[in-house]
PDB file of N, CA and C in Angstrom:
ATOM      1  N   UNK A   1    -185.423 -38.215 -64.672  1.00  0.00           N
ATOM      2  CA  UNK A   1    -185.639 -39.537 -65.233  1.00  0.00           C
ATOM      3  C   UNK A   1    -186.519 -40.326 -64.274  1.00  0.00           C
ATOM      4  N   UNK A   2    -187.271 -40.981 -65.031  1.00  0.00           N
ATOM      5  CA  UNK A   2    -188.346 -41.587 -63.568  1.00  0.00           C
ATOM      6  C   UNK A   2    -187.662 -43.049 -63.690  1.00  0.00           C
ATOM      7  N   UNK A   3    -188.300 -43.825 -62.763  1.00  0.00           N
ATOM      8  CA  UNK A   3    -187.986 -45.091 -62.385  1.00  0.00           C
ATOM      9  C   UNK A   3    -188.142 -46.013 -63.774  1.00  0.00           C
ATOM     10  N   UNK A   4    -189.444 -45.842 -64.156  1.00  0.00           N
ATOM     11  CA  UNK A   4    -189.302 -47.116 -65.885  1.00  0.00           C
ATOM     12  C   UNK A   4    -188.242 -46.480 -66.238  1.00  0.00           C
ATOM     13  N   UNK A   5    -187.961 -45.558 -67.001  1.00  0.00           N
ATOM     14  CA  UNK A   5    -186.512 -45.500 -67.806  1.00  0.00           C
ATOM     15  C   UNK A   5    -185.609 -45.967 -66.933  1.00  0.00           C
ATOM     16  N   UNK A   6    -185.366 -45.748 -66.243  1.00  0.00           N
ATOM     17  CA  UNK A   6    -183.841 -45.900 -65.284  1.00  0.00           C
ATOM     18  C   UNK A   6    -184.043 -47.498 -65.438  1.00  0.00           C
ATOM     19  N   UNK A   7    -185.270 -49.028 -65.689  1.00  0.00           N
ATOM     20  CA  UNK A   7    -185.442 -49.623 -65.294  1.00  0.00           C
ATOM     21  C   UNK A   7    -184.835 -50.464 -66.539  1.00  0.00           C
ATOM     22  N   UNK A   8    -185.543 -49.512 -67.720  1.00  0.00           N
ATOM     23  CA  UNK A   8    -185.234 -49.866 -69.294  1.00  0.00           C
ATOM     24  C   UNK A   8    -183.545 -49.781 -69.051  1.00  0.00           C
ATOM     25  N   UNK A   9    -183.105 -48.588 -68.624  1.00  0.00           N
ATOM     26  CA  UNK A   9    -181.733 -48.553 -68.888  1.00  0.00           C
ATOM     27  C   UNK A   9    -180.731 -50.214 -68.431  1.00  0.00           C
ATOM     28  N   UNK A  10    -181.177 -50.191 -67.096  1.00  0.00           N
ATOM     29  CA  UNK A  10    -180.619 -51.537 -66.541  1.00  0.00           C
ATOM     30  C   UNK A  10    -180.705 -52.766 -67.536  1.00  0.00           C
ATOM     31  N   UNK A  11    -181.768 -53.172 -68.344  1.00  0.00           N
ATOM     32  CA  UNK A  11    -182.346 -54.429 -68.986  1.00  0.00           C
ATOM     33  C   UNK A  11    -181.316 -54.311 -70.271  1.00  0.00           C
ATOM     34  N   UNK A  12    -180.931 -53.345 -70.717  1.00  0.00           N
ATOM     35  CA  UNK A  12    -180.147 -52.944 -71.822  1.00  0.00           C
ATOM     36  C   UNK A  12    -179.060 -54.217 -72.607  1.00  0.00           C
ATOM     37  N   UNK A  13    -178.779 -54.913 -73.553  1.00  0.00           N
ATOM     38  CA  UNK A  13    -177.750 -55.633 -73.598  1.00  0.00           C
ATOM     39  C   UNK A  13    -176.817 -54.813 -74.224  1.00  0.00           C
ATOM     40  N   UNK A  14    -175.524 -55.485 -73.885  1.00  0.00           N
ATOM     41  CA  UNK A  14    -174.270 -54.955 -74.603  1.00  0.00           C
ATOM     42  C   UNK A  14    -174.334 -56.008 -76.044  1.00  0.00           C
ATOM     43  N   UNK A  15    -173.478 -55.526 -77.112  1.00  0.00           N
ATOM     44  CA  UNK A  15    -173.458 -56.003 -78.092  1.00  0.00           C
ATOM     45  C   UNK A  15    -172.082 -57.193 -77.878  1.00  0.00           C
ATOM     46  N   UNK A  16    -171.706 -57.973 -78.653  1.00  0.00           N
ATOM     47  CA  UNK A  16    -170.795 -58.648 -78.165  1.00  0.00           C
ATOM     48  C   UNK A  16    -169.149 -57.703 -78.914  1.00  0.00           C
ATOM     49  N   UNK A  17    -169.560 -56.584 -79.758  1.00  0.00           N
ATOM     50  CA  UNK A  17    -168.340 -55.468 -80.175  1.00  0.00           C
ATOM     51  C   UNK A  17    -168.576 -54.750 -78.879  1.00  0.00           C
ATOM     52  N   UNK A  18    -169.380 -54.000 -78.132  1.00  0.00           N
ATOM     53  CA  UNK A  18    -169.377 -53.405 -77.100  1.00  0.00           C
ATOM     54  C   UNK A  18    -168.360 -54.269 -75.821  1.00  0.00           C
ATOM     55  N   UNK A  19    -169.172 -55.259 -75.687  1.00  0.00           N
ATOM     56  CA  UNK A  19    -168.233 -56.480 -74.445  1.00  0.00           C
ATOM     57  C   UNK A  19    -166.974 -56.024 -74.331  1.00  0.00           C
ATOM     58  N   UNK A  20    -166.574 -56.617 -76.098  1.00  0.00           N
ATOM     59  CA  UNK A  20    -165.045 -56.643 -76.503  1.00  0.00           C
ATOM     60  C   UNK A  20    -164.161 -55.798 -75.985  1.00  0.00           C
ATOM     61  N   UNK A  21    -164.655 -54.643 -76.509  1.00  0.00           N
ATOM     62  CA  UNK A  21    -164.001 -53.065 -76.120  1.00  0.00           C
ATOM     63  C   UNK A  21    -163.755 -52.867 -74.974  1.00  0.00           C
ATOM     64  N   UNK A  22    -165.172 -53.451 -73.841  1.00  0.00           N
ATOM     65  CA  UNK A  22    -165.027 -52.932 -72.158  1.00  0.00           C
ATOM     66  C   UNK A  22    -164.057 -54.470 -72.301  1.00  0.00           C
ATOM     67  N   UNK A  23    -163.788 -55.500 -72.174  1.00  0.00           N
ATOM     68  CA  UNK A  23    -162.721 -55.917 -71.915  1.00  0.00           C
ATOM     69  C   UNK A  23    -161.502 -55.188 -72.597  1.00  0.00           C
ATOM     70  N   UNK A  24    -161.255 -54.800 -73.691  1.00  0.00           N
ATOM     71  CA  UNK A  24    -160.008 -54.425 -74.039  1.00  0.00           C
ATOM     72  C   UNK A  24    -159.150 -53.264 -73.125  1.00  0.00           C
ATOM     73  N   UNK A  25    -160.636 -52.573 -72.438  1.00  0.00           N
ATOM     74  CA  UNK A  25    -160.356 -51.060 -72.026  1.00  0.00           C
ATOM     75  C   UNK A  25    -159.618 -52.235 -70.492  1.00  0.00           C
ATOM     76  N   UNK A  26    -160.424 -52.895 -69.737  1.00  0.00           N
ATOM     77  CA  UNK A  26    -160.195 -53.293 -68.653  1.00  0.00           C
ATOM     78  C   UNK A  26    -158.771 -54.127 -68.818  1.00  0.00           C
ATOM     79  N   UNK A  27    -158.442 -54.809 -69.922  1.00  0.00           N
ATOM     80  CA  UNK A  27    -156.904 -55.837 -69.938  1.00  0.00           C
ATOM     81  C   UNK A  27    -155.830 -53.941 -70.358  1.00  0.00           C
ATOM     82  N   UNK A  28    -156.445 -52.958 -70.209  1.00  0.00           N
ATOM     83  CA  UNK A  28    -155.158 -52.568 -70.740  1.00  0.00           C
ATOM     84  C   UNK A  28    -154.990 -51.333 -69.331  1.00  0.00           C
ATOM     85  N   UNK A  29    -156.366 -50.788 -68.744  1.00  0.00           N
ATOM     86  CA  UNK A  29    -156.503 -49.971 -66.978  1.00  0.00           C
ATOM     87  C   UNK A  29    -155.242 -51.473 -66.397  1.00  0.00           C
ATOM     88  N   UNK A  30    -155.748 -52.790 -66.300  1.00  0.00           N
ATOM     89  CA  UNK A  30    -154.688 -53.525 -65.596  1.00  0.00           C
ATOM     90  C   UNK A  30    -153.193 -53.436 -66.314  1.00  0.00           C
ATOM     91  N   UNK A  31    -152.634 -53.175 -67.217  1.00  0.00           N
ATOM     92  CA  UNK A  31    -151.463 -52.736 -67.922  1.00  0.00           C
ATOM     93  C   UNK A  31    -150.960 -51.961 -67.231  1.00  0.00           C
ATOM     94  N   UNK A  32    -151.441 -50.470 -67.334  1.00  0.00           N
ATOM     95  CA  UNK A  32    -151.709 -49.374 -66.807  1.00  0.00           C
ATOM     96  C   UNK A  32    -151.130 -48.966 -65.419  1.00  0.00           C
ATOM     97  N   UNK A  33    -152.359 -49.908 -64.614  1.00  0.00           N
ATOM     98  CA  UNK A  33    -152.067 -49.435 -63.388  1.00  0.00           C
ATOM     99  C   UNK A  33    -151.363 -50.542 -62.739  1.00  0.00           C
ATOM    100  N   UNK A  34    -150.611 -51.587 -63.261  1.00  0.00           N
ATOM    101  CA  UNK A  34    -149.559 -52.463 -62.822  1.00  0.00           C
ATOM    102  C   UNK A  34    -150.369 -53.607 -61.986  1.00  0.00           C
ATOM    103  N   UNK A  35    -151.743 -54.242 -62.836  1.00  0.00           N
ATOM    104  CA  UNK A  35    -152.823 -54.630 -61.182  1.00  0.00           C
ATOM    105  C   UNK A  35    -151.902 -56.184 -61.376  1.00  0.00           C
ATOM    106  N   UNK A  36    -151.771 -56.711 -60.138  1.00  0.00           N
ATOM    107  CA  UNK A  36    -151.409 -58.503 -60.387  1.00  0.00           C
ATOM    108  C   UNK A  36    -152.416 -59.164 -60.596  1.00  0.00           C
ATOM    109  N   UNK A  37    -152.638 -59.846 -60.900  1.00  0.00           N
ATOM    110  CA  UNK A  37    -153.550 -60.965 -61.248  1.00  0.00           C
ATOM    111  C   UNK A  37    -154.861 -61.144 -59.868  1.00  0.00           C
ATOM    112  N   UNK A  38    -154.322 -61.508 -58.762  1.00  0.00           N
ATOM    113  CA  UNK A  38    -154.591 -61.517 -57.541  1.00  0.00           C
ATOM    114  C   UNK A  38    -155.627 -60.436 -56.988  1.00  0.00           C
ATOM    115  N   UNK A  39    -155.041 -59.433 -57.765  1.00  0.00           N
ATOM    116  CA  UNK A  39    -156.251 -58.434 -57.432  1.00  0.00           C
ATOM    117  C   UNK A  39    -156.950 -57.761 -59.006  1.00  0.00           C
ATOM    118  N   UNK A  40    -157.397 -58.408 -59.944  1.00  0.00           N
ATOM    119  CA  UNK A  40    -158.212 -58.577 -61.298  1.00  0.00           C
ATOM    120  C   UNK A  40    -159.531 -58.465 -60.505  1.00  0.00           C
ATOM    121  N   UNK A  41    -159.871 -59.410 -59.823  1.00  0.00           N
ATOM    122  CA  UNK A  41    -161.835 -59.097 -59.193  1.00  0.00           C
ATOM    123  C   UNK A  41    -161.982 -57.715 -58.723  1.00  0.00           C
ATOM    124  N   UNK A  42    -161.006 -56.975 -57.709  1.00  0.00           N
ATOM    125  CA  UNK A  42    -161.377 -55.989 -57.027  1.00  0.00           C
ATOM    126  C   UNK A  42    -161.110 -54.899 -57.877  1.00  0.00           C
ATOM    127  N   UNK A  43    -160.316 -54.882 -59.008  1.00  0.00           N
ATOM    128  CA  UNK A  43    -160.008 -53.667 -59.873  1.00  0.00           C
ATOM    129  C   UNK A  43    -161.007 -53.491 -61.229  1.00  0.00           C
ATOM    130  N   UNK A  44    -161.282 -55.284 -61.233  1.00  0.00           N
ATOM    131  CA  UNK A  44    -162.584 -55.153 -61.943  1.00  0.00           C
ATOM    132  C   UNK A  44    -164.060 -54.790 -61.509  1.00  0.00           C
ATOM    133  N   UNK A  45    -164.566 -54.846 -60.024  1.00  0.00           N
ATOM    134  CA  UNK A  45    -165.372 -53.932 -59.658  1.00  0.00           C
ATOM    135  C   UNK A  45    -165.339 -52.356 -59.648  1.00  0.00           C
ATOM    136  N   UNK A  46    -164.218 -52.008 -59.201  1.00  0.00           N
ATOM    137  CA  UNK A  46    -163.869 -50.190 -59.347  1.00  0.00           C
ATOM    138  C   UNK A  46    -163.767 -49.551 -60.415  1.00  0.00           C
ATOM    139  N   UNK A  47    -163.695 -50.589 -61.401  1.00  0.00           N
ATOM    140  CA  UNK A  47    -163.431 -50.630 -63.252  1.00  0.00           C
ATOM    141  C   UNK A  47    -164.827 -50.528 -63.683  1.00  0.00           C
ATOM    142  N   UNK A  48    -165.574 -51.471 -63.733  1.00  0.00           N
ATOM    143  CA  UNK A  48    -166.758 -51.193 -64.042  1.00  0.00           C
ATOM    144  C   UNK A  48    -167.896 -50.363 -63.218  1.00  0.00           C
ATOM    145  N   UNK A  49    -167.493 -50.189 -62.060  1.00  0.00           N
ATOM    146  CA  UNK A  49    -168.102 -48.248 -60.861  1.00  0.00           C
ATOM    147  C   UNK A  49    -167.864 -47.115 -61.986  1.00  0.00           C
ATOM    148  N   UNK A  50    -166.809 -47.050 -62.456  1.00  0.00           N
ATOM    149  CA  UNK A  50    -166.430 -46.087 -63.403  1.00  0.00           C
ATOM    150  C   UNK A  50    -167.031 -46.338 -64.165  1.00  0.00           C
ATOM    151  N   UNK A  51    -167.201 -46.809 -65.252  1.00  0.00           N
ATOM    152  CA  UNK A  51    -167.480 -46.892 -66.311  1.00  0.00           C
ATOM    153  C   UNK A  51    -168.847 -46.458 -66.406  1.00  0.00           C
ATOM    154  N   UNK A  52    -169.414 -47.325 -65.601  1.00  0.00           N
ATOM    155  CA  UNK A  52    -170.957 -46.984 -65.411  1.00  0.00           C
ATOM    156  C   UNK A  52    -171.275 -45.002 -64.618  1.00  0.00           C
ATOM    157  N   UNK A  53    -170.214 -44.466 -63.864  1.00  0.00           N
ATOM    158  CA  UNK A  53    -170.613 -43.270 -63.794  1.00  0.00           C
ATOM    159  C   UNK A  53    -169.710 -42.051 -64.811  1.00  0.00           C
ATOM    160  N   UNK A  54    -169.262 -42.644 -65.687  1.00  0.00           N
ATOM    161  CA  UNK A  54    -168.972 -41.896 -66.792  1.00  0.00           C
ATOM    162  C   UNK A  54    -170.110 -42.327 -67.683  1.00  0.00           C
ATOM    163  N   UNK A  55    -170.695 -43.428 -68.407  1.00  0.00           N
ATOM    164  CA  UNK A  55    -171.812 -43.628 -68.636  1.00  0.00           C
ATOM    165  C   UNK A  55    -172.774 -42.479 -68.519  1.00  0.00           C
ATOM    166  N   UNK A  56    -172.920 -42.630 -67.479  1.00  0.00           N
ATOM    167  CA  UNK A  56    -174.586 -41.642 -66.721  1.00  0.00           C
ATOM    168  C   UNK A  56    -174.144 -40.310 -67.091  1.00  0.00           C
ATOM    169  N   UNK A  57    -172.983 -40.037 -66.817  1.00  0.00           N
ATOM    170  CA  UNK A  57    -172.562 -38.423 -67.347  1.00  0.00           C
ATOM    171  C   UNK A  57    -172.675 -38.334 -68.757  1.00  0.00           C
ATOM    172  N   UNK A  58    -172.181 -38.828 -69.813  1.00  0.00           N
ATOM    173  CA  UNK A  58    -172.418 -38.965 -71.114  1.00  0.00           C
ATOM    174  C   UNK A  58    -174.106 -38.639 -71.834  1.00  0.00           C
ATOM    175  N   UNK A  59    -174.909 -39.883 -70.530  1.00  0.00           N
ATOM    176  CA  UNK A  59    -176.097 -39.788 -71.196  1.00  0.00           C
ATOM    177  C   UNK A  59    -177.096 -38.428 -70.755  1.00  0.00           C
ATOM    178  N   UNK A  60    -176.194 -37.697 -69.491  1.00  0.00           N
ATOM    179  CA  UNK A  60    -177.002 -36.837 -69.110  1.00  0.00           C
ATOM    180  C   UNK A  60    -176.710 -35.406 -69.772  1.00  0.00           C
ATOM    181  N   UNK A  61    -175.761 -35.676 -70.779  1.00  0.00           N
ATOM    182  CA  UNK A  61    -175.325 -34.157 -70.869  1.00  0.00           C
ATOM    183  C   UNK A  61    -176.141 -34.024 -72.078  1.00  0.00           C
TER     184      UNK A  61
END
């Protein structure tokens, strides 16, 4: 993949049904994995790390 695509990929919007879903997936990983409130920012960075390298696997296969 050269750099423009990878560049296109970044600019990409989510739909506001897409949003929805990655919040639904993220209020229910915090269910899940018991997160407190207190730590929502830091589980929501490691939350969306994932997502984005399951992503890339999806689009590469």
């Amino acid at each position: 993949m050269d750099a423009g695509t990878k560049k296109q990929k970044r600019n990409q919007r989510l739909s506001i049904f897409e949003l929805e879903a990655l919040r639904e997936a993220f209020r229910q990983s915090v269910r899940e994995n018991d997160v407190a409130e207190a730590e929502w920012a830091q589980h929501a960075e490691l939350f969306v790390r994932r997502a984005l390298q399951k992503g890339d696997r999806l689009t590469r296969a």
